[in-house]
C-alpha atoms as a PDB file:
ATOM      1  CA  UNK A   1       0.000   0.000   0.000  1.00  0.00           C
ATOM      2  CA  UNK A   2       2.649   2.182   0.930  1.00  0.00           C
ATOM      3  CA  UNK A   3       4.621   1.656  -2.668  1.00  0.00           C
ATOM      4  CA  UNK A   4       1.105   2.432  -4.451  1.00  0.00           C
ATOM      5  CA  UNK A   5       0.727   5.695  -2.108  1.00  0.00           C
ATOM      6  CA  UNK A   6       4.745   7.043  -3.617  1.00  0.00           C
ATOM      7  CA  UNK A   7       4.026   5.753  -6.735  1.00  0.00           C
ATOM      8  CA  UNK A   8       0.733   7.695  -7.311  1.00  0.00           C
ATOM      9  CA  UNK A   9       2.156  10.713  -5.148  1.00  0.00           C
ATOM     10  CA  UNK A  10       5.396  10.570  -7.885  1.00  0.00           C
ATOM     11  CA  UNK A  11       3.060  10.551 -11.270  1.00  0.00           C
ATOM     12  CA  UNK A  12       0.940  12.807  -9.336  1.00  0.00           C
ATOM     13  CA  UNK A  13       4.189  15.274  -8.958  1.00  0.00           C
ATOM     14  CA  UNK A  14       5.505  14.572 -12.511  1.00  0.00           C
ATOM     15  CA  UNK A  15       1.752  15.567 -13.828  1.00  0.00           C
ATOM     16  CA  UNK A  16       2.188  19.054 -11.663  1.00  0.00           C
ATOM     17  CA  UNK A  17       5.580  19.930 -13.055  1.00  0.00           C
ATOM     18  CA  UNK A  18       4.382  19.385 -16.643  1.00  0.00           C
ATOM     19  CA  UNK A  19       1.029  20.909 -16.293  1.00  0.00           C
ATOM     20  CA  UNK A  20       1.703  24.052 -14.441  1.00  0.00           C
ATOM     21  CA  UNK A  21       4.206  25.435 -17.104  1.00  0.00           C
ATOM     22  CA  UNK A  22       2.030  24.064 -19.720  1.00  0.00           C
ATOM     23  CA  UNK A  23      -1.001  26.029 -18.024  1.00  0.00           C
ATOM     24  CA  UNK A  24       0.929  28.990 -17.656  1.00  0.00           C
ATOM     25  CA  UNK A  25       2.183  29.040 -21.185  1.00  0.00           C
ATOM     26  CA  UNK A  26      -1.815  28.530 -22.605  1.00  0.00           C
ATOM     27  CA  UNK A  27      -2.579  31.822 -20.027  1.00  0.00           C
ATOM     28  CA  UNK A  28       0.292  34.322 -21.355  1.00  0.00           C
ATOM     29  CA  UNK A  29      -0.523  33.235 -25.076  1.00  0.00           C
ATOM     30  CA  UNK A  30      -4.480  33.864 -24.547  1.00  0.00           C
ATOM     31  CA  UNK A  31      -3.572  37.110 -23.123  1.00  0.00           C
ATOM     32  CA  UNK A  32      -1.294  38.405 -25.881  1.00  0.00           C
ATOM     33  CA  UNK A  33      -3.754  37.064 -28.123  1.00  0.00           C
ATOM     34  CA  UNK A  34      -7.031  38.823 -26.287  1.00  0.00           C
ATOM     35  CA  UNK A  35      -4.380  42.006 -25.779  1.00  0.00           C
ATOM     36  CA  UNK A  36      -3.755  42.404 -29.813  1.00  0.00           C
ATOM     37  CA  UNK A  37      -7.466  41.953 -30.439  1.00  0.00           C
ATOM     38  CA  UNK A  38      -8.511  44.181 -27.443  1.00  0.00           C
ATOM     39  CA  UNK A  39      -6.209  47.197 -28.206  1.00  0.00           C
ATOM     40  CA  UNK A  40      -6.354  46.424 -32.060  1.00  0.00           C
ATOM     41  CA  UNK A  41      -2.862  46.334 -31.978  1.00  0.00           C
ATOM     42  CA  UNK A  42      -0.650  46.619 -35.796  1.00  0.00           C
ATOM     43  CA  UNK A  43       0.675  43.183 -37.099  1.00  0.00           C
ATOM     44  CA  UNK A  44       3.852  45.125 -37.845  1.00  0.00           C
ATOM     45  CA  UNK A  45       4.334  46.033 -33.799  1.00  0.00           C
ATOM     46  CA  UNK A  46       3.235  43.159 -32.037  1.00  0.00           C
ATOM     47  CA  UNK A  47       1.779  40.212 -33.825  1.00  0.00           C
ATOM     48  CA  UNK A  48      -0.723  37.563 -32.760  1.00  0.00           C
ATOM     49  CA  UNK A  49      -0.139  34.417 -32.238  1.00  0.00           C
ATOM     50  CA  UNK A  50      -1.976  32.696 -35.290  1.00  0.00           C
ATOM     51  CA  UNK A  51       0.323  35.623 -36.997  1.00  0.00           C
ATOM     52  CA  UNK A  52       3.467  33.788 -35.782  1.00  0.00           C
ATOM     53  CA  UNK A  53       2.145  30.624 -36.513  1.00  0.00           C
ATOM     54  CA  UNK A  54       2.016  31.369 -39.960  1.00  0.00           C
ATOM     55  CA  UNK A  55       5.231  32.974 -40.403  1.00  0.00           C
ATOM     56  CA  UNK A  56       6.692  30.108 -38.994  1.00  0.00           C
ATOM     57  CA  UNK A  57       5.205  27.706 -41.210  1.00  0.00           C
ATOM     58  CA  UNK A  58       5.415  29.491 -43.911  1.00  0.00           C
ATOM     59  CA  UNK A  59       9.548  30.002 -43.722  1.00  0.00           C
ATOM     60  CA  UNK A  60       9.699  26.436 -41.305  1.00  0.00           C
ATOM     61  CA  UNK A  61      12.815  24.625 -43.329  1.00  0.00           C
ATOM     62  CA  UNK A  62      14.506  28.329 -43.313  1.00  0.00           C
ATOM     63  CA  UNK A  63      14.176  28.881 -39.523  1.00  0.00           C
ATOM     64  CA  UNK A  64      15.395  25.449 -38.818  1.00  0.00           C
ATOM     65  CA  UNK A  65      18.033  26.067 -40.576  1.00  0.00           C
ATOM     66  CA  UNK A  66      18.776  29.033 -38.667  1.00  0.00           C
ATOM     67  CA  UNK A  67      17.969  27.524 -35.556  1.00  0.00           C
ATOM     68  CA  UNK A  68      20.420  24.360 -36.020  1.00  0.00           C
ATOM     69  CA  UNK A  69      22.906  27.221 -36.324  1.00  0.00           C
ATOM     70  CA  UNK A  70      22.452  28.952 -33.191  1.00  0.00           C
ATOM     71  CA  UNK A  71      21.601  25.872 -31.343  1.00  0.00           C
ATOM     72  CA  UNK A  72      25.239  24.415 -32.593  1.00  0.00           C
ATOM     73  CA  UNK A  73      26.702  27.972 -31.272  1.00  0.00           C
ATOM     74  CA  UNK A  74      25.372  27.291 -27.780  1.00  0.00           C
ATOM     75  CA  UNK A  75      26.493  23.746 -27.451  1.00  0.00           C
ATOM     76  CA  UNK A  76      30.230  24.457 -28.538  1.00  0.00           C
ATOM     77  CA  UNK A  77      30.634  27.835 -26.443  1.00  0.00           C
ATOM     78  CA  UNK A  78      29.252  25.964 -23.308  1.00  0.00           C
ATOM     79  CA  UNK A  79      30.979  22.962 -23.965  1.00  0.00           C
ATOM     80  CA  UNK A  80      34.214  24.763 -24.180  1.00  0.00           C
ATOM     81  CA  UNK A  81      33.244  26.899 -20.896  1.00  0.00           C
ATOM     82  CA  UNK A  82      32.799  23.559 -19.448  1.00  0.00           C
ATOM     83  CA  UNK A  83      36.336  21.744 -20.438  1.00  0.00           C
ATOM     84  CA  UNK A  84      38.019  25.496 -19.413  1.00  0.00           C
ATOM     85  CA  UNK A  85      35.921  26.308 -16.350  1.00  0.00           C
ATOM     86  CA  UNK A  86      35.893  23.291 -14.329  1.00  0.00           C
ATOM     87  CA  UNK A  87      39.516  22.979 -13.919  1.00  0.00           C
ATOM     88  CA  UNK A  88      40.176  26.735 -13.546  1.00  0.00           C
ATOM     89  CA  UNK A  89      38.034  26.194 -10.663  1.00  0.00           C
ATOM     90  CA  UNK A  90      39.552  23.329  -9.263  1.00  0.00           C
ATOM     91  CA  UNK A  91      43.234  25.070  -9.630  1.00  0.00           C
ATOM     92  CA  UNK A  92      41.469  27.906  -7.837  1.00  0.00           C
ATOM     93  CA  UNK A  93      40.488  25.930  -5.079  1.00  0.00           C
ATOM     94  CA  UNK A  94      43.352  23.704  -4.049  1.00  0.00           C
ATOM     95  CA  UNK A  95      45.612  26.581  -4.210  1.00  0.00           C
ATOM     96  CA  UNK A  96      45.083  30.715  -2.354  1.00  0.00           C
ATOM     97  CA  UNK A  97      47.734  31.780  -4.486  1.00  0.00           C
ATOM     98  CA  UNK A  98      46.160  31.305  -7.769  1.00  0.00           C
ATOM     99  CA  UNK A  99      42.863  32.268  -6.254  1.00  0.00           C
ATOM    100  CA  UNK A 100      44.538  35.734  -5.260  1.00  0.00           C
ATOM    101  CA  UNK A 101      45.681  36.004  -8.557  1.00  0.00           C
ATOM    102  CA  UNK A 102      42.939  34.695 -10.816  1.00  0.00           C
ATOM    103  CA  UNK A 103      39.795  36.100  -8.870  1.00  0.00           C
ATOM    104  CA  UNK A 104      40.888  39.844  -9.570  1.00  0.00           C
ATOM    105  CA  UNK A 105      40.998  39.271 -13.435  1.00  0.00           C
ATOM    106  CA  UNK A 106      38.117  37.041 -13.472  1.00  0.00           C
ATOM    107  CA  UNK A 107      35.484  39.694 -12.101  1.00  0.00           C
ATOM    108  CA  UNK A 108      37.218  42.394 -14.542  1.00  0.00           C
ATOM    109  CA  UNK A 109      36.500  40.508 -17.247  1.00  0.00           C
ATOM    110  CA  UNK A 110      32.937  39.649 -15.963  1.00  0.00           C
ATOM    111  CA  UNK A 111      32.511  43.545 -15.624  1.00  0.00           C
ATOM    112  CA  UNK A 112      32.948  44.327 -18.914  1.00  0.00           C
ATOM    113  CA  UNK A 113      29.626  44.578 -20.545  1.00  0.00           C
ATOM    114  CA  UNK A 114      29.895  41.516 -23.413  1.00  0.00           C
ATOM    115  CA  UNK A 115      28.124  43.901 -26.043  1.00  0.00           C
ATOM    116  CA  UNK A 116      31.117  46.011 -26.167  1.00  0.00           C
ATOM    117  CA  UNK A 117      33.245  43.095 -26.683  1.00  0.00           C
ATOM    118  CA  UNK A 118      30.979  41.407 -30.000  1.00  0.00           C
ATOM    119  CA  UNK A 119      32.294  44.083 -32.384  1.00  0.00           C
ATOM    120  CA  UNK A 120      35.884  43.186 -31.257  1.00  0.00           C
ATOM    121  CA  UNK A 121      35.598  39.635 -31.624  1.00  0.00           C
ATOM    122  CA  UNK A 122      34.186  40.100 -35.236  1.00  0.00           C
ATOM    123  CA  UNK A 123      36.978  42.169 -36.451  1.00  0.00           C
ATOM    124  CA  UNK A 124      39.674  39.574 -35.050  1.00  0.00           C
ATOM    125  CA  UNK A 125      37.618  36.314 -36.021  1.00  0.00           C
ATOM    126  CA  UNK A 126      35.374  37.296 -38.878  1.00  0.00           C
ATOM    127  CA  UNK A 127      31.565  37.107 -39.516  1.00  0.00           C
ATOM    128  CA  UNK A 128      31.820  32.574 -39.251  1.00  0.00           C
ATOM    129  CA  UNK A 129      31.037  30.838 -35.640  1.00  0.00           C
ATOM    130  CA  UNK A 130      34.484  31.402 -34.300  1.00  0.00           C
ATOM    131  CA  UNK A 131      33.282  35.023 -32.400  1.00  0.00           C
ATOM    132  CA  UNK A 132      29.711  33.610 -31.492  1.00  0.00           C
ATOM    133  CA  UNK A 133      30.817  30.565 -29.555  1.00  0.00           C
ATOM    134  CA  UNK A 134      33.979  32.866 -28.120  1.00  0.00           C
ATOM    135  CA  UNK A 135      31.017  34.623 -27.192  1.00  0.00           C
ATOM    136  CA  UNK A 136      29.160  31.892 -25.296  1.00  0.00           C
ATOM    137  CA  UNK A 137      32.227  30.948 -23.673  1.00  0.00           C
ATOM    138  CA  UNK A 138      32.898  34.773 -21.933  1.00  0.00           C
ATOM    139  CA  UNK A 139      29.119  34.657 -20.521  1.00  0.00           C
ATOM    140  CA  UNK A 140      29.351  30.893 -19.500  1.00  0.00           C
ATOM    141  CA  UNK A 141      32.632  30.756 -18.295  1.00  0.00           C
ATOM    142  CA  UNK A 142      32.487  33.104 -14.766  1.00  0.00           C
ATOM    143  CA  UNK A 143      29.335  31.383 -13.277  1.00  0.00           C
ATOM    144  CA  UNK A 144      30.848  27.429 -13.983  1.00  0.00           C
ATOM    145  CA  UNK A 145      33.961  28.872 -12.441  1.00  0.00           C
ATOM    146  CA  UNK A 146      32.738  30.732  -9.070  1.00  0.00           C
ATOM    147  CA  UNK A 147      30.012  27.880  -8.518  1.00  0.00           C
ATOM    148  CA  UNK A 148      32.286  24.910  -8.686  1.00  0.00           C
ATOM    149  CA  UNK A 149      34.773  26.571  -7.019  1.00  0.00           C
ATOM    150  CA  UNK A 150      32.358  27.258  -3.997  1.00  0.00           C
ATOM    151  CA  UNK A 151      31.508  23.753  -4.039  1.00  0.00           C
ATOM    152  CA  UNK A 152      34.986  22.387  -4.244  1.00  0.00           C
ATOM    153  CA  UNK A 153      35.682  24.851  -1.196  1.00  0.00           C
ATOM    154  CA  UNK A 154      32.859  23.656   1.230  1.00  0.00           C
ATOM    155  CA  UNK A 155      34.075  19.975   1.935  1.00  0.00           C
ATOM    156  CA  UNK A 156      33.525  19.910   5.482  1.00  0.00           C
ATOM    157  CA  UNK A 157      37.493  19.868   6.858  1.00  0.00           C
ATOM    158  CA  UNK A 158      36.502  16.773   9.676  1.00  0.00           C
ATOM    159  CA  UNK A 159      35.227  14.978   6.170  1.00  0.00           C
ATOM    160  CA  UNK A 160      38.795  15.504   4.109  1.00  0.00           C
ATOM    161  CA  UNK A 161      40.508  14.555   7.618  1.00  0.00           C
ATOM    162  CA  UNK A 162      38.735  11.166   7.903  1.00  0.00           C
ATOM    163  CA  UNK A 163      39.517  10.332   4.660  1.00  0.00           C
ATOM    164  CA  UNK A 164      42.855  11.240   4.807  1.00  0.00           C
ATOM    165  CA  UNK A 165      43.253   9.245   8.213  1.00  0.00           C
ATOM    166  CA  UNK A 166      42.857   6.013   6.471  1.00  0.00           C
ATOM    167  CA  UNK A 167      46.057   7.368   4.117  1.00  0.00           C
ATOM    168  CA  UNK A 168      44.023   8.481   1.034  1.00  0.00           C
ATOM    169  CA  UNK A 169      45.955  10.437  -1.527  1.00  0.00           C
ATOM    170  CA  UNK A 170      45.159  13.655  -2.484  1.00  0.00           C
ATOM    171  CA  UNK A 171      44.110  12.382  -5.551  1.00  0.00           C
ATOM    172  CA  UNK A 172      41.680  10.245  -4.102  1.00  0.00           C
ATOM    173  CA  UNK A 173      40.271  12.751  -1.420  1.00  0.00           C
ATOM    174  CA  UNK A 174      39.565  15.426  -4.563  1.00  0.00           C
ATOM    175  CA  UNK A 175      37.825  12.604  -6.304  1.00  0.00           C
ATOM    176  CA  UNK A 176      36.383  10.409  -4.048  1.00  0.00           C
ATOM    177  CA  UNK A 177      35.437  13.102  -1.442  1.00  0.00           C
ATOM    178  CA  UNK A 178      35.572  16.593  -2.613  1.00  0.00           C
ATOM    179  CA  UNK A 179      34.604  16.615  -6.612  1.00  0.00           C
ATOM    180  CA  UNK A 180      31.477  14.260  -4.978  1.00  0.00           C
ATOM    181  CA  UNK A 181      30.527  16.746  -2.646  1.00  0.00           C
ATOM    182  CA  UNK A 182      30.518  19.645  -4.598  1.00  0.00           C
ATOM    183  CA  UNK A 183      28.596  18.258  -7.499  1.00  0.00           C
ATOM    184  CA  UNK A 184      25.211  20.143  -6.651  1.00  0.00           C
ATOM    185  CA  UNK A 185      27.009  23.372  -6.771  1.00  0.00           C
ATOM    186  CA  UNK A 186      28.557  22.302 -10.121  1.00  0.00           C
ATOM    187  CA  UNK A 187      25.101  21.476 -11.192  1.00  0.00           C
ATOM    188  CA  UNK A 188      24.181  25.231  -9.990  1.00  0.00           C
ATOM    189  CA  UNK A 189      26.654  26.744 -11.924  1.00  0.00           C
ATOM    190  CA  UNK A 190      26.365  24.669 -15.370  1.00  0.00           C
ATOM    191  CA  UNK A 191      22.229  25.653 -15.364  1.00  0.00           C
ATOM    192  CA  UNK A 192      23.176  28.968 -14.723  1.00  0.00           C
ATOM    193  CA  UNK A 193      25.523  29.107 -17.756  1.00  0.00           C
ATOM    194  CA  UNK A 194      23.644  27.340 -20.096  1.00  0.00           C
ATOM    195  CA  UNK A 195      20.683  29.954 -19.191  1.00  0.00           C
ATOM    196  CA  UNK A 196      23.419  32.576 -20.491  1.00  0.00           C
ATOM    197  CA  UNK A 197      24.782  30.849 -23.329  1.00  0.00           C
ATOM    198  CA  UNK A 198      21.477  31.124 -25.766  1.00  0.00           C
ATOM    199  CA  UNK A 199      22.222  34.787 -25.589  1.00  0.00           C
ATOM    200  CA  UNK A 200      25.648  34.864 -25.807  1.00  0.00           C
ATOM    201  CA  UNK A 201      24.981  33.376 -29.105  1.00  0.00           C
ATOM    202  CA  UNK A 202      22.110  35.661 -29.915  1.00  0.00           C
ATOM    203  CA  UNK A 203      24.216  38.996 -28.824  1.00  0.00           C
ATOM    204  CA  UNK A 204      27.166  37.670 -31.359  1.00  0.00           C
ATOM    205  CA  UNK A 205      24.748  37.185 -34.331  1.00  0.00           C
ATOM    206  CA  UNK A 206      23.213  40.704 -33.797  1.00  0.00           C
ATOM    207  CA  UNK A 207      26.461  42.034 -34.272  1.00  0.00           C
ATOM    208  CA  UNK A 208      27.957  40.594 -36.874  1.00  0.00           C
ATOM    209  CA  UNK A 209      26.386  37.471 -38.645  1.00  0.00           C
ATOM    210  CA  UNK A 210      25.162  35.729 -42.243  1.00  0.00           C
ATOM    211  CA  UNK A 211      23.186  32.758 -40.561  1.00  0.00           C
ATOM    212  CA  UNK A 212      21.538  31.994 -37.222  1.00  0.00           C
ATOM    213  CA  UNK A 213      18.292  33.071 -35.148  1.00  0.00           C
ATOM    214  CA  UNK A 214      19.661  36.654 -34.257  1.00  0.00           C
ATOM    215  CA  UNK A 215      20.735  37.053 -37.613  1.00  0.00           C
ATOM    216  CA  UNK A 216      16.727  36.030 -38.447  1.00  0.00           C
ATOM    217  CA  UNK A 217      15.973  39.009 -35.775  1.00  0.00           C
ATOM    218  CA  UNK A 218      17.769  41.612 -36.965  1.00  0.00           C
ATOM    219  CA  UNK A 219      16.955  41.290 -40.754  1.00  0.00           C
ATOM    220  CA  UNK A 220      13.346  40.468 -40.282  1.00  0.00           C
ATOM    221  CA  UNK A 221      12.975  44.075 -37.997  1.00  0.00           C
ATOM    222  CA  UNK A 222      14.702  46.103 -40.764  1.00  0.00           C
ATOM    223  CA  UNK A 223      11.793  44.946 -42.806  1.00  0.00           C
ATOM    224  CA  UNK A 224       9.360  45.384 -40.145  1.00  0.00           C
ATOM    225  CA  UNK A 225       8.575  41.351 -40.464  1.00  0.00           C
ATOM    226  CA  UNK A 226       7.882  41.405 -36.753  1.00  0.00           C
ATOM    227  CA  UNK A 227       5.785  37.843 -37.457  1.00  0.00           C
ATOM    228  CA  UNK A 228       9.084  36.439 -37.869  1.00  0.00           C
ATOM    229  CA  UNK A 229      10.825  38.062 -35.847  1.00  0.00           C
ATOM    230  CA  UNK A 230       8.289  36.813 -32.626  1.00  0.00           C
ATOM    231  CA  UNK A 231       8.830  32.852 -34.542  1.00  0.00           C
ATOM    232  CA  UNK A 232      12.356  33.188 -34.327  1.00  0.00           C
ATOM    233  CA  UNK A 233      12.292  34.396 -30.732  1.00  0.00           C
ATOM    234  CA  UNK A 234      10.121  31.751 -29.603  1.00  0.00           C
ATOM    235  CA  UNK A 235      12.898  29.630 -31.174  1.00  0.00           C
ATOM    236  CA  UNK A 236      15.287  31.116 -29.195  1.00  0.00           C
ATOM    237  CA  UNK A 237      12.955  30.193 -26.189  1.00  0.00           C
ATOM    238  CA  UNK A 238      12.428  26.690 -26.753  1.00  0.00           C
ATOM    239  CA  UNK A 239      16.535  26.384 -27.441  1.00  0.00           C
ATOM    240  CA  UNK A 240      16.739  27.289 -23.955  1.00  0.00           C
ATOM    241  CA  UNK A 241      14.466  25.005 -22.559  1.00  0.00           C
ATOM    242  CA  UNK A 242      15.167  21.799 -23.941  1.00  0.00           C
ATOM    243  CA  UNK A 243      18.771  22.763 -23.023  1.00  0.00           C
ATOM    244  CA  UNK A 244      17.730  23.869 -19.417  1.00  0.00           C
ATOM    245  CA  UNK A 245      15.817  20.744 -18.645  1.00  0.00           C
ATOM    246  CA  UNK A 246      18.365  18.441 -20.755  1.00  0.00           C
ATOM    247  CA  UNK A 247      20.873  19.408 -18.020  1.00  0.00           C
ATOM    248  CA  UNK A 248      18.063  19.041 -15.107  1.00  0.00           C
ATOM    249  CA  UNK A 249      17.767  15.265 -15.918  1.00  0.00           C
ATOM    250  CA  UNK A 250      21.454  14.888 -16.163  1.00  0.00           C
ATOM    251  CA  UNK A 251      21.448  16.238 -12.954  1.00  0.00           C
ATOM    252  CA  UNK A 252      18.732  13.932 -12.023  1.00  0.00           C
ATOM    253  CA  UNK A 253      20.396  10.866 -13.154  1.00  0.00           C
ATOM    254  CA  UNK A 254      24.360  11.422 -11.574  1.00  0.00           C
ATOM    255  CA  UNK A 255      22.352  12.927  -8.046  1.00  0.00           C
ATOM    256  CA  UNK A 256      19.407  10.983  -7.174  1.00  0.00           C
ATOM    257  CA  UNK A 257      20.305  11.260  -3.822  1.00  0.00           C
ATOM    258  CA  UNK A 258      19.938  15.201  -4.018  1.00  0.00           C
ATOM    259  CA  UNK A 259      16.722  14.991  -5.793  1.00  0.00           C
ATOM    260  CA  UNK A 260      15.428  12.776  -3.161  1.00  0.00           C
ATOM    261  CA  UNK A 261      16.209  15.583  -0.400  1.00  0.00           C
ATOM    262  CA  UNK A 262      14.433  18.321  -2.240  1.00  0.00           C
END
């Protein structure tokens, strides 16, 4: 009885997470629809939905295309963040020299608005995907970085000790103990990234860019095709969901344990 109870109260919880955004989706699209009909708004400043709809099946093989594009952008500048970040952090935690000396430069280089830097990268790399993942990289890079770090820094010291009492090397206390244990905080910090890295792309493309959802953006406003403009948007959107969620089941699958504590 009691394995029926979980097992109803789990499908029960899995319905609520997929119904609620579902629900609230179906409520902000009837309101933008009721708004444009209410306030009789232009097509050419804000369409309605049915609007997008058929701009985006009318140009659908086109803003796949595009999206494939983007899409590839954001996997490659993440995935790079990822490779670089990860160990940056862990130098920066098993060692308060290079924390003194890497911290500093990595919060000036967070500072620096990334839309100042797109035009740069474009004259040094060109108008290909070179500057746009270079791009995804600078906005995912700090928060992998200062979140595994964190993590890698808030082993308990009595935990470390034990292990090290039974004559672990280091080796083995980073990976058996300390990587382990700061796993949910690396968790916190790729999310966080890959929340940044769809517009890392996008800010590249508006730039400087032949192919790729911003690219769809920018051309589509000069000729005041907001239709397509909104379909490549909600492109953009659903890019960053299926990425965002992608990662929470990974996160799912390697941490049960800290899914089951939630």
């Amino acid at each position: 009885m009691t394995a029926a109870r979980r097992s109803g109260s789990r499908v029960a919880r899995r319905l609520v997470d997929w119904g609620l955004p579902v629900l609230g989706l179906a409520a902000l699209v009837a309101l933008w629809w009721l708004a444009t009909i209410v306030f009789s708004i232009e097509k050419f400043l804000v369409p309605a939905p049915d609007d997008v709809v058929e701009a985006f099946i009318g140009q659908a093989g086109f803003l796949m295309e595009q999206t494939w594009v983007t899409l590839l952008e954001t996997v490659q500048g993440f995935a790079v963040a990822v490779v670089v970040g990860i160990p940056t952090a862990m130098a920066i935690a098993s060692s308060r020299l290079l924390e003194k000396m890497i911290y500093p430069l990595l919060l000036a280089v967070n500072a620096v608005p990334k839309i100042a830097i797109a035009p740069i990268l474009v004259v040094w790399m060109g108008f290909g995907p070179v500057p746009k993942i270079v791009m995804v990289f600078l906005l995912c890079f700090f928060p992998i970085v200062i979140s595994t770090a964190t993590g890698l820094k808030s082993t308990p010291a009595e935990l470390t000790e034990l292990v090290r009492s039974y004559d672990a090397s280091r080796l083995q206390v980073f990976f058996k103990v300390r990587f382990p244990y700061a796993l949910p905080q690396v968790m916190v910090g790729l999310k966080t990234a890959i929340s940044l890295a769809v517009i890392g792309a996008v800010i590249a493309e508006f730039v400087g860019a032949d192919a790729g959802l911003g690219f769809v953006i920018v051309q589509s406003g000069a000729s005041a095709d907001t239709p397509l403009a909104f379909a490549a948007m909600a492109l953009l959107g659903v890019i960053s969901i299926v990425l965002f969620y992608g990662l929470n089941a990974l996160e799912k699958v390697i941490l049960p344990w800290a899914e089951e504590n939630r």
